[in-house]
C-alpha atoms as a PDB file:
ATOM      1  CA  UNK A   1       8.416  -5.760  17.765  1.00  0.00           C
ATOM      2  CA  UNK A   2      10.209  -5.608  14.680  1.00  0.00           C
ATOM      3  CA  UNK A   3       7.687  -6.600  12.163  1.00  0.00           C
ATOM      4  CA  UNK A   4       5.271  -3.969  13.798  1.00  0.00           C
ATOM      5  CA  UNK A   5       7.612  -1.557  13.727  1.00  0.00           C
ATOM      6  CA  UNK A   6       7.908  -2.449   9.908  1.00  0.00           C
ATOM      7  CA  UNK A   7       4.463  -1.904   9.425  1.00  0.00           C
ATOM      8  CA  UNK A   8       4.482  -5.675   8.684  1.00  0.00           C
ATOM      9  CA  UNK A   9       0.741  -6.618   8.128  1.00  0.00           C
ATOM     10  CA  UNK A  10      -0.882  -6.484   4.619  1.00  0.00           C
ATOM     11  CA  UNK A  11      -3.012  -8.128   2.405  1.00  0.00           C
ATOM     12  CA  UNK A  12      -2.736  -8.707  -1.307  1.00  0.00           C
ATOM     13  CA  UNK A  13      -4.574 -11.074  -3.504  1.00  0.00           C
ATOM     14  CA  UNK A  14      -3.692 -12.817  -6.866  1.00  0.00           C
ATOM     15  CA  UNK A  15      -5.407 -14.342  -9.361  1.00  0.00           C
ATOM     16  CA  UNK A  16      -4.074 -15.900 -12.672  1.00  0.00           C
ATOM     17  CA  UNK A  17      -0.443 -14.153 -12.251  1.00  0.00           C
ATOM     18  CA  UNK A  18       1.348 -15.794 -14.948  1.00  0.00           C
ATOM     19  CA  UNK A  19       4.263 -18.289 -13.618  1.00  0.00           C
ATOM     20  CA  UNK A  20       3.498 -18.608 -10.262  1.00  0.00           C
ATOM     21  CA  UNK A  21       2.247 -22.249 -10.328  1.00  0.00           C
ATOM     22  CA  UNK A  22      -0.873 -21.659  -8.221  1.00  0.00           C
ATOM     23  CA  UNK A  23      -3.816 -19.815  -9.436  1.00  0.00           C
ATOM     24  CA  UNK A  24      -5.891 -18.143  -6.667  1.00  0.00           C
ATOM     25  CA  UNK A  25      -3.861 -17.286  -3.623  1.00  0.00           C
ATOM     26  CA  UNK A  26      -2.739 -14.433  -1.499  1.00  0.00           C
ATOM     27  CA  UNK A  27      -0.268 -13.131   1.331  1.00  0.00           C
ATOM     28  CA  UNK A  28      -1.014 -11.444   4.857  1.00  0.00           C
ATOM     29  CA  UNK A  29       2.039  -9.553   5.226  1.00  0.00           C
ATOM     30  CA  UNK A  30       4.098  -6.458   2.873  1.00  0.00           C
ATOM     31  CA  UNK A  31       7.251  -7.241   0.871  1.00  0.00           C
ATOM     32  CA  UNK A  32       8.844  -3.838   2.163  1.00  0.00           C
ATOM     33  CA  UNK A  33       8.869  -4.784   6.037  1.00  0.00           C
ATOM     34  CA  UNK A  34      12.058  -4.783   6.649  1.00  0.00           C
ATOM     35  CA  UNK A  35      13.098  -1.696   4.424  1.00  0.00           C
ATOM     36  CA  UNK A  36      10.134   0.170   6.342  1.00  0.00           C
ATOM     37  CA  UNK A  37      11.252  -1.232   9.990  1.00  0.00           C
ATOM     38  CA  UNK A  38      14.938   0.614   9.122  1.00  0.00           C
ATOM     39  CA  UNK A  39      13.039   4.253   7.596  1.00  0.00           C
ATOM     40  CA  UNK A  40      10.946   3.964  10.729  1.00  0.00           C
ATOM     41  CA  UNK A  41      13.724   3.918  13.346  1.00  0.00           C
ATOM     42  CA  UNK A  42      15.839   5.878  11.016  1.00  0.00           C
ATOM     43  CA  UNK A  43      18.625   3.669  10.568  1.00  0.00           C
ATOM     44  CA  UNK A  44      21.836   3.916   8.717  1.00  0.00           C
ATOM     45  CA  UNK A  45      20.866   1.229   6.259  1.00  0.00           C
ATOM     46  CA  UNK A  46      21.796   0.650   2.450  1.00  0.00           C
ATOM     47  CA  UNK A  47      20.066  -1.866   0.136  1.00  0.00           C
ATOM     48  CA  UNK A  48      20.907  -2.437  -3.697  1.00  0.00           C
ATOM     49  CA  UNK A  49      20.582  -4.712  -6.652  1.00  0.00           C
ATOM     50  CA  UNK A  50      22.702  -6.570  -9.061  1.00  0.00           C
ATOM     51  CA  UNK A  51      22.076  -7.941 -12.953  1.00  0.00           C
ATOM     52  CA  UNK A  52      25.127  -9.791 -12.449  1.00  0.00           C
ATOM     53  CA  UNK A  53      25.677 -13.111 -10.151  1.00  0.00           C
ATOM     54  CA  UNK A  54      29.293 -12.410  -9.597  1.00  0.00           C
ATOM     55  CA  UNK A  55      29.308  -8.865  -8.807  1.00  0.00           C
ATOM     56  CA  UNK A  56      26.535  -9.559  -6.225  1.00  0.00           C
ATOM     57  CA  UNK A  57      28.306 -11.999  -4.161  1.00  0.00           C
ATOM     58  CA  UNK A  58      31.546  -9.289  -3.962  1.00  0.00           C
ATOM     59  CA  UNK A  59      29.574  -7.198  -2.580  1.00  0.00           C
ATOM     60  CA  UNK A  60      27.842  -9.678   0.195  1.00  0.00           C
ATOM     61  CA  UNK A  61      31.730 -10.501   1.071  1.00  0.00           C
ATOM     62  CA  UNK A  62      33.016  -7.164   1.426  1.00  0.00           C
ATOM     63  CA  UNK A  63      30.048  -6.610   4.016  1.00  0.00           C
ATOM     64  CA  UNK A  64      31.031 -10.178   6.013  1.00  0.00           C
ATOM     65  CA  UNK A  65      34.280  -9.274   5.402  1.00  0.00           C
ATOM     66  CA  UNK A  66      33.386  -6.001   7.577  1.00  0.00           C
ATOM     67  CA  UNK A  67      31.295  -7.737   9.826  1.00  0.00           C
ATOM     68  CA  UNK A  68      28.121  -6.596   8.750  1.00  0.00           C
ATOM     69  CA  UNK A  69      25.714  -9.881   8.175  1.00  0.00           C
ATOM     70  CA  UNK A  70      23.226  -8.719   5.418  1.00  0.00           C
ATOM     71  CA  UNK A  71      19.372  -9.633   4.553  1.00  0.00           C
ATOM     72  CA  UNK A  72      18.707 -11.358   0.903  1.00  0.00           C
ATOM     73  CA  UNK A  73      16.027 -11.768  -1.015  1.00  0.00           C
ATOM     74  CA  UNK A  74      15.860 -15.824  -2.389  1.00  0.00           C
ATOM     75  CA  UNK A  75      13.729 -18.224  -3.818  1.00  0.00           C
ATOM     76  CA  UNK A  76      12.237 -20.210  -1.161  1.00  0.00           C
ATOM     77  CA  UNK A  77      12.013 -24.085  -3.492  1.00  0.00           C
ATOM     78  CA  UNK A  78      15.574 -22.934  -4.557  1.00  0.00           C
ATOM     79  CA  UNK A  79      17.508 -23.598  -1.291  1.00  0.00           C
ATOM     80  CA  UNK A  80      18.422 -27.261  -0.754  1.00  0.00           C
ATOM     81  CA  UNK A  81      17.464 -27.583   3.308  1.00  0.00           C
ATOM     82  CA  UNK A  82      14.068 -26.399   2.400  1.00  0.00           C
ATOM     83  CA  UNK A  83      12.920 -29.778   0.414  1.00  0.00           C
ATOM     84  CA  UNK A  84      10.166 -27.625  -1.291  1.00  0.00           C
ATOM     85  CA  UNK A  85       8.961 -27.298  -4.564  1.00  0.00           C
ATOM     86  CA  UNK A  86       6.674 -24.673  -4.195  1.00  0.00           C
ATOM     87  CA  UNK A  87       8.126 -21.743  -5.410  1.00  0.00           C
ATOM     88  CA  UNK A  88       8.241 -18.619  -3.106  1.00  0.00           C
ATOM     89  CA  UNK A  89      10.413 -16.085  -4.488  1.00  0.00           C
ATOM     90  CA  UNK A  90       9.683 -13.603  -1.722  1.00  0.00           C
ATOM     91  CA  UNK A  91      11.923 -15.737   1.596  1.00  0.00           C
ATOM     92  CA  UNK A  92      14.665 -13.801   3.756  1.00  0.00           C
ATOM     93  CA  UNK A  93      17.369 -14.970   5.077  1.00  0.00           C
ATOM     94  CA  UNK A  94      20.361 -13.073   6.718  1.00  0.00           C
ATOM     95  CA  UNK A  95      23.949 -14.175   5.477  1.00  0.00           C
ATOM     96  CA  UNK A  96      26.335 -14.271   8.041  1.00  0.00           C
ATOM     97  CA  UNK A  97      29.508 -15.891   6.646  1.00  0.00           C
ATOM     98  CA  UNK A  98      31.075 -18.244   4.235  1.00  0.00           C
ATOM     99  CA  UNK A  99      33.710 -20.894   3.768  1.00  0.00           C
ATOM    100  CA  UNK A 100      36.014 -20.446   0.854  1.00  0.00           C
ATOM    101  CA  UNK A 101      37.453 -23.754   1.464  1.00  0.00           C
ATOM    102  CA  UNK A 102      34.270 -25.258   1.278  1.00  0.00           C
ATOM    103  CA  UNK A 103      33.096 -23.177  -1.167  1.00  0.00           C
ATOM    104  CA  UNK A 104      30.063 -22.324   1.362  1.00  0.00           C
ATOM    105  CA  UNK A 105      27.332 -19.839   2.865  1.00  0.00           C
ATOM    106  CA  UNK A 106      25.772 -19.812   6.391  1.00  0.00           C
ATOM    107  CA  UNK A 107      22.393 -18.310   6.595  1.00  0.00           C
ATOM    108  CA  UNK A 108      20.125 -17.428   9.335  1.00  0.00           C
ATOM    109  CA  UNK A 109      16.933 -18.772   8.986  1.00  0.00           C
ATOM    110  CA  UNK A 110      13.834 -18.018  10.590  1.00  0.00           C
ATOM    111  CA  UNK A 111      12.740 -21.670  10.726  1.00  0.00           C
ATOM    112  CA  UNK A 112      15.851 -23.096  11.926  1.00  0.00           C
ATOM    113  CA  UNK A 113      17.522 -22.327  14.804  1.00  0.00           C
ATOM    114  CA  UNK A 114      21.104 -22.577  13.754  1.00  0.00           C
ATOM    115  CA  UNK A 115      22.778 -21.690  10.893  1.00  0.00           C
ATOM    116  CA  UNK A 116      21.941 -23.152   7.781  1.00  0.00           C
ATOM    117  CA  UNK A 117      25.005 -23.847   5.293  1.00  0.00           C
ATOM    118  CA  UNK A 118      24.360 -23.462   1.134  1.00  0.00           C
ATOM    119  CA  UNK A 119      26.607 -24.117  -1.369  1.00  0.00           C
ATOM    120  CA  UNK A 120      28.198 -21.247  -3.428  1.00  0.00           C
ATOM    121  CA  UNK A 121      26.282 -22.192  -6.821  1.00  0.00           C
ATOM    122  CA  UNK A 122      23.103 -23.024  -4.534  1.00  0.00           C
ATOM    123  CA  UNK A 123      22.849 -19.739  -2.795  1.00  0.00           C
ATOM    124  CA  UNK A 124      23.815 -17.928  -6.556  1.00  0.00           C
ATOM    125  CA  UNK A 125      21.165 -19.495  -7.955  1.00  0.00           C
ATOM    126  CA  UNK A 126      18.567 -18.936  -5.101  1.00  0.00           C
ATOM    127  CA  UNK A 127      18.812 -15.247  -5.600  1.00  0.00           C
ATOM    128  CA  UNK A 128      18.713 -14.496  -9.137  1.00  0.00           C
ATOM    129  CA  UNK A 129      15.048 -15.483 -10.694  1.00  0.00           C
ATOM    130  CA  UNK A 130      15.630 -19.088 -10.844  1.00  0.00           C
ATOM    131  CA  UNK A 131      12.076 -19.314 -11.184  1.00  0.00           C
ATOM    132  CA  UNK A 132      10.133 -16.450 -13.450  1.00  0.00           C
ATOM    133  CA  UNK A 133       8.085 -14.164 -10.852  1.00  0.00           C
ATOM    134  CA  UNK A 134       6.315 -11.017 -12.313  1.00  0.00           C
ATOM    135  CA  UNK A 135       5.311 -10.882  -8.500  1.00  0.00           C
ATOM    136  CA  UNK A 136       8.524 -10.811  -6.560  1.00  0.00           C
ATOM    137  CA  UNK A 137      11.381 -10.513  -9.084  1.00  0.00           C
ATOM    138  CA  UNK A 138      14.592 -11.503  -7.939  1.00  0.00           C
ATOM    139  CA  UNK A 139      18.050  -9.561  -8.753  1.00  0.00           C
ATOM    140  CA  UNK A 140      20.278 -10.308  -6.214  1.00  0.00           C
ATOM    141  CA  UNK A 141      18.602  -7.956  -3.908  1.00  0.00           C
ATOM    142  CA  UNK A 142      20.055  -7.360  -0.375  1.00  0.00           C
ATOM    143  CA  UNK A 143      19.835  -4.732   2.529  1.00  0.00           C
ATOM    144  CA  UNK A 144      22.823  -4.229   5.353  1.00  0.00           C
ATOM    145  CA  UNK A 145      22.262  -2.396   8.466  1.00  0.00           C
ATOM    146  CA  UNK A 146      25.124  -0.557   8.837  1.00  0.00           C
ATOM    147  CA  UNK A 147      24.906   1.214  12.158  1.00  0.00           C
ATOM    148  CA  UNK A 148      21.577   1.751  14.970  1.00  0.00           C
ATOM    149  CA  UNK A 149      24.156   3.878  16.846  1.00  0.00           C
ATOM    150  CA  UNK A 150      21.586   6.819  16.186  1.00  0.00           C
ATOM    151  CA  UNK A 151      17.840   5.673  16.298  1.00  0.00           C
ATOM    152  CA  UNK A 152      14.442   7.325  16.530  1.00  0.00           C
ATOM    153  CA  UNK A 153      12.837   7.306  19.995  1.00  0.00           C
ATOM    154  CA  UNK A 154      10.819   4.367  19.779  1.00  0.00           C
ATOM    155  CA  UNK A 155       7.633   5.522  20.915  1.00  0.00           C
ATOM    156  CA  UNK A 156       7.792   7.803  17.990  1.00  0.00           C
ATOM    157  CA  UNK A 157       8.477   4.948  15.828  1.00  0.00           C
ATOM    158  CA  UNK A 158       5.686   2.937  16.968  1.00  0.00           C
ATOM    159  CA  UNK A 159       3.251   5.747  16.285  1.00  0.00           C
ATOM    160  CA  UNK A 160       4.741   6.432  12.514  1.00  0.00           C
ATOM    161  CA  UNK A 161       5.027   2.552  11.800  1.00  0.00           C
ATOM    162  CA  UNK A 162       0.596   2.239  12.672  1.00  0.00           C
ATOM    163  CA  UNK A 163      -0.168   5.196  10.965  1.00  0.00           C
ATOM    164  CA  UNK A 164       1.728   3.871   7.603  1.00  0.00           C
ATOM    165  CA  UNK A 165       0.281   0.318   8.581  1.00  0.00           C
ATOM    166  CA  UNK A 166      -3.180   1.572   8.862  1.00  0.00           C
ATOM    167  CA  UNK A 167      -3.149   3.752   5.215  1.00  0.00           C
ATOM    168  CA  UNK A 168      -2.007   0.536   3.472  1.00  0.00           C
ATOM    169  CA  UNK A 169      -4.814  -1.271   4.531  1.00  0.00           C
ATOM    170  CA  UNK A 170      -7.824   1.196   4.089  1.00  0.00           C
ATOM    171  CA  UNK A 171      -5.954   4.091   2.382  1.00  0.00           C
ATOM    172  CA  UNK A 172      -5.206   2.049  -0.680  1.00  0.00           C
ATOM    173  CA  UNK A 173      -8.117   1.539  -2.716  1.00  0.00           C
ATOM    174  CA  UNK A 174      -6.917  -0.747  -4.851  1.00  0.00           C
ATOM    175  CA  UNK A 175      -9.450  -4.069  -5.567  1.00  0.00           C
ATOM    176  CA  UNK A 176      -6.572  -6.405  -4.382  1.00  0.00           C
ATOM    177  CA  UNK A 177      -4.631  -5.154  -1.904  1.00  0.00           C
ATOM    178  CA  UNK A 178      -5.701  -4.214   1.989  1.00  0.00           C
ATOM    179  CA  UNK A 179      -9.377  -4.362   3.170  1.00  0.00           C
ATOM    180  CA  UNK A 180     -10.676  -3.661  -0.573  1.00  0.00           C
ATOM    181  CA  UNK A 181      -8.665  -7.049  -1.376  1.00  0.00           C
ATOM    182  CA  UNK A 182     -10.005  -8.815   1.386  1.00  0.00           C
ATOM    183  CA  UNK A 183     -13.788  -7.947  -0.449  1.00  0.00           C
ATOM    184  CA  UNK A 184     -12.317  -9.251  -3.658  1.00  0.00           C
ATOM    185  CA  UNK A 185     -11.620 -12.366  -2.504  1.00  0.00           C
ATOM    186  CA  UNK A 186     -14.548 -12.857  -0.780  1.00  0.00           C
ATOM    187  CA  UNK A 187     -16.703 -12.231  -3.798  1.00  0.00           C
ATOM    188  CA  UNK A 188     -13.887 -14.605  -5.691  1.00  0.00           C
ATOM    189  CA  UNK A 189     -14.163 -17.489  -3.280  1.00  0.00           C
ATOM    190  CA  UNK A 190     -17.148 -19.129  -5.123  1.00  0.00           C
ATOM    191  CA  UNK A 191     -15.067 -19.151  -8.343  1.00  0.00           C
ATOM    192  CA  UNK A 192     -11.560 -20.916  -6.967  1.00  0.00           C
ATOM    193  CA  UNK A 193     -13.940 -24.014  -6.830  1.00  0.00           C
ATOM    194  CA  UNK A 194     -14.295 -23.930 -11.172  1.00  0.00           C
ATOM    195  CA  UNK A 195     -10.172 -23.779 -11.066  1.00  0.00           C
ATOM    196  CA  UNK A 196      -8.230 -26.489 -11.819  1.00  0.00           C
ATOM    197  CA  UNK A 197      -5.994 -26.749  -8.938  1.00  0.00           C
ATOM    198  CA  UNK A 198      -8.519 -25.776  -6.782  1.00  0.00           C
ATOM    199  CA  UNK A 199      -7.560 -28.220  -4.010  1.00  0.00           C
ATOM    200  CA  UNK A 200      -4.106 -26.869  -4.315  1.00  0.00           C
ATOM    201  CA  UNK A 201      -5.060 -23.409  -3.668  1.00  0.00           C
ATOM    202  CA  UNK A 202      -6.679 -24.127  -0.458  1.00  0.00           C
ATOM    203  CA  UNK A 203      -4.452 -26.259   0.872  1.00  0.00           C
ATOM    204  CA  UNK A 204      -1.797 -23.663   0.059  1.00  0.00           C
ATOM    205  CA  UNK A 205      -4.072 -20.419   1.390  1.00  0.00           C
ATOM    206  CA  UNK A 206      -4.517 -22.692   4.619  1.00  0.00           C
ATOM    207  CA  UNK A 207      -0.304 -22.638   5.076  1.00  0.00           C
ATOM    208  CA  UNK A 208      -0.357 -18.746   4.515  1.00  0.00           C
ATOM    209  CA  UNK A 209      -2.306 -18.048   6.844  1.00  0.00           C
ATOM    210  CA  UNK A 210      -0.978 -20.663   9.413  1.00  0.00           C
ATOM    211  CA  UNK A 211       2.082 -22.147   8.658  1.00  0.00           C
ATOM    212  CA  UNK A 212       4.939 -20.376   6.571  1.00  0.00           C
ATOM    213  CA  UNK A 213       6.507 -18.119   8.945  1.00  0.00           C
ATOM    214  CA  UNK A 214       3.261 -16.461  10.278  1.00  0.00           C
ATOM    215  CA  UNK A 215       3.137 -16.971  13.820  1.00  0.00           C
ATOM    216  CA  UNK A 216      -0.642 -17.990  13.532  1.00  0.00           C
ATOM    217  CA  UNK A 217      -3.455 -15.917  11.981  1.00  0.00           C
ATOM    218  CA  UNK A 218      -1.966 -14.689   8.670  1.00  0.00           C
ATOM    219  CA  UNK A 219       0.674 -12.515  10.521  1.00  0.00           C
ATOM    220  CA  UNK A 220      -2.491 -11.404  13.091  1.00  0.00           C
ATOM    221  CA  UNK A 221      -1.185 -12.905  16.236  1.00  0.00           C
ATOM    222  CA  UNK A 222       2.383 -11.924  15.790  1.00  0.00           C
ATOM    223  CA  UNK A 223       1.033  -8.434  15.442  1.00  0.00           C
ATOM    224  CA  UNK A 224      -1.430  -8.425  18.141  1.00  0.00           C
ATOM    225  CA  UNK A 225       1.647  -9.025  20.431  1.00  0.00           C
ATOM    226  CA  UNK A 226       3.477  -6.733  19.240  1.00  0.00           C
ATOM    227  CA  UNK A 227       0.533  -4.181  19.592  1.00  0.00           C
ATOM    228  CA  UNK A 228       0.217  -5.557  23.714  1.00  0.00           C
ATOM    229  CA  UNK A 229       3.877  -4.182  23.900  1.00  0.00           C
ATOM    230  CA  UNK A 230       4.412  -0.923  22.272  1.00  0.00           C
ATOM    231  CA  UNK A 231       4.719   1.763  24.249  1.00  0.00           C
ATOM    232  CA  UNK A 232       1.566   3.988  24.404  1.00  0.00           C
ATOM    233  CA  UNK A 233      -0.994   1.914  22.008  1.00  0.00           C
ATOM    234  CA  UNK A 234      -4.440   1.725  23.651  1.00  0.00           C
ATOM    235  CA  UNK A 235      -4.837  -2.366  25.342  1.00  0.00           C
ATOM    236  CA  UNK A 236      -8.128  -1.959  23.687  1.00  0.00           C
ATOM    237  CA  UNK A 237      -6.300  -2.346  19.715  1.00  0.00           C
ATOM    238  CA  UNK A 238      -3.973  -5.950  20.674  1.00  0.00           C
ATOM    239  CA  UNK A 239      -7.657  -7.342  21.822  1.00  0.00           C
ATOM    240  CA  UNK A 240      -9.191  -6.518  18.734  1.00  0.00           C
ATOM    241  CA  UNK A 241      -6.020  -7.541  17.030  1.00  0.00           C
ATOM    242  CA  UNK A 242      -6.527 -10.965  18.546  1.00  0.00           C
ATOM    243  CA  UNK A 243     -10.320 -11.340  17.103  1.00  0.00           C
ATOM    244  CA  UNK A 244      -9.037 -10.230  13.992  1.00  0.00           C
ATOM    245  CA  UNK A 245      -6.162 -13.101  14.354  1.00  0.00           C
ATOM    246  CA  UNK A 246      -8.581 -15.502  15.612  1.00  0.00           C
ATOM    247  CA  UNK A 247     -10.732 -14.908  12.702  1.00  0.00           C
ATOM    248  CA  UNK A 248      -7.828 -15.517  10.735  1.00  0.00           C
ATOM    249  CA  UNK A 249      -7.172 -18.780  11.875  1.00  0.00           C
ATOM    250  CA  UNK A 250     -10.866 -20.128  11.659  1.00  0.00           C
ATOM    251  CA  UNK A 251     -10.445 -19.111   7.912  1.00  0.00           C
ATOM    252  CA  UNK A 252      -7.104 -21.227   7.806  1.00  0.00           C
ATOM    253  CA  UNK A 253      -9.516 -24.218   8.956  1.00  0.00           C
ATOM    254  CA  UNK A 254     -12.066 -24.132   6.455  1.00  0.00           C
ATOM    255  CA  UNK A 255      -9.417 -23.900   3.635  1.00  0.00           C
ATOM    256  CA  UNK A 256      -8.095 -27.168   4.989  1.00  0.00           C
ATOM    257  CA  UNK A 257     -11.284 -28.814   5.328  1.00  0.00           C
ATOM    258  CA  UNK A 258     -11.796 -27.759   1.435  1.00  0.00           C
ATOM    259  CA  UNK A 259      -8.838 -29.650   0.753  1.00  0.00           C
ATOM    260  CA  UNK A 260      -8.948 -32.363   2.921  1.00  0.00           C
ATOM    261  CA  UNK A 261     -12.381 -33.588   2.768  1.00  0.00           C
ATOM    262  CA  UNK A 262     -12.631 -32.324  -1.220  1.00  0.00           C
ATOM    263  CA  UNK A 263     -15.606 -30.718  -0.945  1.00  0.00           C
ATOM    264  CA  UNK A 264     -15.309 -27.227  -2.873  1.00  0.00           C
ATOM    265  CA  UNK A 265     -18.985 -26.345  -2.246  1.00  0.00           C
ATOM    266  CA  UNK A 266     -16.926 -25.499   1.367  1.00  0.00           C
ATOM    267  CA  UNK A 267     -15.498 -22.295  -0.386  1.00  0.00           C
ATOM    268  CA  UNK A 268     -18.901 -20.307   0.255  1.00  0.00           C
ATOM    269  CA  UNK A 269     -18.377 -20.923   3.865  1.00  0.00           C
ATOM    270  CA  UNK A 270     -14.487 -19.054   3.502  1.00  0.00           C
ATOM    271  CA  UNK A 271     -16.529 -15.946   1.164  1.00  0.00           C
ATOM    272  CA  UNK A 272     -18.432 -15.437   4.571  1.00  0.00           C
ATOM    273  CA  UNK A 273     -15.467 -15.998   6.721  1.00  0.00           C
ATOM    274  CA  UNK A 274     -13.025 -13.561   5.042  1.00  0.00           C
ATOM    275  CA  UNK A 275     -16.185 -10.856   4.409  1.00  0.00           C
ATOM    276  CA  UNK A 276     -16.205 -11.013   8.506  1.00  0.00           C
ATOM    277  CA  UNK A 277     -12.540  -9.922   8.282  1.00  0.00           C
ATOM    278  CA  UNK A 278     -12.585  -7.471   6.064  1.00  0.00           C
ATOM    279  CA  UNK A 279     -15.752  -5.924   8.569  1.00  0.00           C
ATOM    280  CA  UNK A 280     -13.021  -6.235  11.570  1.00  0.00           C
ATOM    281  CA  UNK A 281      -9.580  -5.398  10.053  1.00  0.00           C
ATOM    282  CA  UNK A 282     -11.558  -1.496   8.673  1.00  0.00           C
ATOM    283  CA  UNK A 283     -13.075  -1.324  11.888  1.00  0.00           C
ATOM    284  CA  UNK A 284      -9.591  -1.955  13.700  1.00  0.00           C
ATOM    285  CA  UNK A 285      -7.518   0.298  11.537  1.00  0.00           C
ATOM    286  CA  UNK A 286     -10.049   2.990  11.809  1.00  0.00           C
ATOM    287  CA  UNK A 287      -9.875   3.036  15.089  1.00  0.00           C
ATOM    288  CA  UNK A 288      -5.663   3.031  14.459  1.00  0.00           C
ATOM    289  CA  UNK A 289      -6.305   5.932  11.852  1.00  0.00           C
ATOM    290  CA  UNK A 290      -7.778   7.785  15.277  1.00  0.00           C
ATOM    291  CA  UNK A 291      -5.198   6.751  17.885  1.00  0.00           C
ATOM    292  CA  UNK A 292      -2.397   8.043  15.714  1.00  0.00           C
ATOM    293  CA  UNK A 293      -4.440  11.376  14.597  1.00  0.00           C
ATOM    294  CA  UNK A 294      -4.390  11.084  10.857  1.00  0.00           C
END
């Protein structure tokens, strides 16, 4: 419910971004969820920035200090309990307290189901640019809810969060982000094979769609639930949803079979595959576009 509230779903595709250690890949969901879930509900939230490490953490104490856990923006291959070296500088986590003794965080996690501890210097270094991004630049970026006492009828909500959700992915027109990015890649696809970590690339656009925190189907399922919940959304949109995550996952298949069986002639199969997406997800939000009466 939250992440379609936060007009969660997305689709933006990169290609040759300097520093990112992967040439061709792509993400299913938006980096301003959770700022958009709060504007939606109309929350008393605040969010900020910080150049400097030590000024940042102050301010994350005064809020635990006031009980009010706060979201952070870190580098994924940058926190210890993750054992990853793939960088992802685009991970949440909610802080919820720290040790002084111990000189040490807890973190909620989405992938763990109790807390996580980090280590003062650990957690410092996770959110300030550890690794370059041009893509997700960290600076100690965090957001605080600081009170839901006063929220927008949710059915009113729901209606504002597809309509927003809807004009990012057809109402932008730009060649690499929503549906139009979708027909990028698929004209792309034939090319990852010529790159030189192309069996890295599919084995990592496999997990992105599958594996790192979606839920299944690049986001699609997650969403498709939330659609079979909302108050007021026709049943018809969480079936199509469910095509659309289906679709999704088939995708996820093929870019693992490119990878394991090394076979990038396999890549003109996923052109046709994501081309049948891009068909469904305008279709879908179309229909969204007339539901909500934009």
């Amino acid at each position: 419910m939250c992440f379609g509230l936060g007009s969660g779903l997305g689709f933006v595709y990169f290609r040759d971004v300097p520093e990112t250690g992967i040439s061709h890949f792509f993400h299913g969901r938006l980096a301003t969820l959770e700022r958009d879930l709060c504007q939606h509900l109309r929350l008393d939230f605040q969010e900020g920035q910080h150049d400097q490490a030590a000024e940042a953490w102050q301010v994350a104490r005064a809020f635990i200090d006031a009980d009010l856990p706060l979201m952070l923006n870190v580098e994924l291959s940058r926190i210890p309990y993750y054992k990853s070296r793939t960088p992802f500088p685009g991970h949440r986590v909610v802080l919820a307290g720290y040790d002084d003794a111990r000189r040490v965080a807890f973190l909620a996690d989405n992938a763990f189901e109790h807390l996580q501890e980090i280590t003062f210097d650990d957690l410092r270094d996770a959110r300030f640019a550890p690794v370059p991004s041009t893509i997700f630049p960290l600076r100690n970026d965090w957001l605080v809810v600081k009170s839901a006492m006063h929220v927008a009828p949710i059915a009113d909500a729901i209606v504002v969060a597809l309509r927003e959700n809807a004009l990012e992915m057809i109402g932008d027109r730009s060649p690499y982000r929503g549906v139009a990015g979708m027909r990028t890649l698929a004209e792309d696809f034939v090319n990852w094979g010529n790159a030189s970590d192309w069996e890295f690339c599919a084995r990592f656009g496999y997990q992105i769609i599958e594996r790192r925190g979606t839920g299944g189907g690049a986001f699609r399922k997650m969403y498709a639930e939330y659609l079979a919940q909302a108050i007021g959304v026709p049943k018809h949109l969480a079936n199509a949803m469910h095509e659309i995550a289906d679709a999704w996952t088939m995708l996820a298949m093929q870019l693992k079979r490119v990878s394991e069986e090394k076979n990038r002639a396999l890549f003109k199969e996923s052109s046709q595959a994501i081309e049948r997406i891009a068909t469904l997800e305008e279709q879908f939000w179309g229909r969204v576009l007339d539901f909500t009466g934009e």
